[in-house]
Protein backbone atom coordinates (compact mmCIF):
# COMPACT_ATOMS: atom_id res chain seq x y z
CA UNK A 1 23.54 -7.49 18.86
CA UNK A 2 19.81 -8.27 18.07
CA UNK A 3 19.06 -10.54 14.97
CA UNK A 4 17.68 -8.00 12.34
CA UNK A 5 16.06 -10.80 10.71
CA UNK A 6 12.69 -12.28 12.48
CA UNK A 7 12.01 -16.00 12.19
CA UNK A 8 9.20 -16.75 9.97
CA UNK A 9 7.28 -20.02 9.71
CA UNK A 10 6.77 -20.98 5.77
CA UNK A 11 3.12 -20.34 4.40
CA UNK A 12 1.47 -22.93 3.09
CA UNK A 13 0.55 -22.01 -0.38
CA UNK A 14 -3.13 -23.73 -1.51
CA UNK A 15 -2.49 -25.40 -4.54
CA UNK A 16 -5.30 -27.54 -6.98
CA UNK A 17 -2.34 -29.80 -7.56
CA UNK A 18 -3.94 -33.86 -7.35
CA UNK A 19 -0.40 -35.30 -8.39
CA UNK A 20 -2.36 -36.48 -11.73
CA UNK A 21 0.60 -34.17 -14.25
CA UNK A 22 -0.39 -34.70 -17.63
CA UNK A 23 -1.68 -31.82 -20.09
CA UNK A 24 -3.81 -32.33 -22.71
CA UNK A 25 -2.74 -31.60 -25.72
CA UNK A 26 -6.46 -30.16 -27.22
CA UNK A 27 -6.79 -27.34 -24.80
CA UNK A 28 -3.46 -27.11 -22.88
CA UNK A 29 -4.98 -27.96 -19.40
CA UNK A 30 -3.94 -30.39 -16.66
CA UNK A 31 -5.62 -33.52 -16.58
CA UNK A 32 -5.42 -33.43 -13.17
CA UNK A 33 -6.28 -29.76 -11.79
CA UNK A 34 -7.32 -27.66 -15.12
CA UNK A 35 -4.45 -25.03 -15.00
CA UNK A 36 -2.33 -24.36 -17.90
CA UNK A 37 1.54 -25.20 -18.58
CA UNK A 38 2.16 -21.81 -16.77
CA UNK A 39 -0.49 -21.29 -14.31
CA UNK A 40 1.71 -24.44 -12.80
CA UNK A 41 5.32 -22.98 -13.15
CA UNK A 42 4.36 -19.34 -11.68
CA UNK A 43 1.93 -20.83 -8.64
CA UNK A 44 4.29 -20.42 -6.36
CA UNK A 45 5.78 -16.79 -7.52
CA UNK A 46 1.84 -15.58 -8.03
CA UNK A 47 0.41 -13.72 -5.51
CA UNK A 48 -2.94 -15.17 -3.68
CA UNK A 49 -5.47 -12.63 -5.75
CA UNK A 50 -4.27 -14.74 -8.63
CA UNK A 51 -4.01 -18.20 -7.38
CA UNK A 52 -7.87 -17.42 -6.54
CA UNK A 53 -8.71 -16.00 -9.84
CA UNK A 54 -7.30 -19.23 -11.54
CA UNK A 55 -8.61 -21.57 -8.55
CA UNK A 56 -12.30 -19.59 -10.17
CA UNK A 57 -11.70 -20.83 -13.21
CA UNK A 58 -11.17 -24.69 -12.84
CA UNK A 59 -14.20 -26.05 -12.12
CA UNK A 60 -15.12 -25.20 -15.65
CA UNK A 61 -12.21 -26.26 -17.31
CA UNK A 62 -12.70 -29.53 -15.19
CA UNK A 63 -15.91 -30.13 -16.63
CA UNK A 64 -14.79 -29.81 -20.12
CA UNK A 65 -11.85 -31.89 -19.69
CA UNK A 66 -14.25 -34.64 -18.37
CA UNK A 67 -16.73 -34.52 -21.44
């Protein structure tokens, strides 16, 4: 009987993620990659149109975090 299930190799998913996990508490951002409290817990559940529209939108939260 053939395997009705095909092997697939894992994705890997781009993330911002710097292993810096701290949010600050003023605007609700990382301190290390600028996404919100649930930008993190959906990444990997989001699909890649969104992961880009948020990946978009860090360099200016970045910058804010940093003045």
């Amino acid at each position: 009987m053939d395997d009705v299930f095909e092997s697939v190799a894992p994705q890997a998913i781009e993330s911002p993620c710097v292993l810096v996990c701290s949010i600050d508490t003023d605007t609700g951002w990382c301190l290390g990659c600028g996404r919100t409290r649930d930008e993190i817990a959906r990444w990997t559940v989001i699909d890649g149109d969104a992961r880009r529209a948020v990946m978009a939108i860090l360099p200016q939260r970045m910058a804010v975090l940093e003045q």
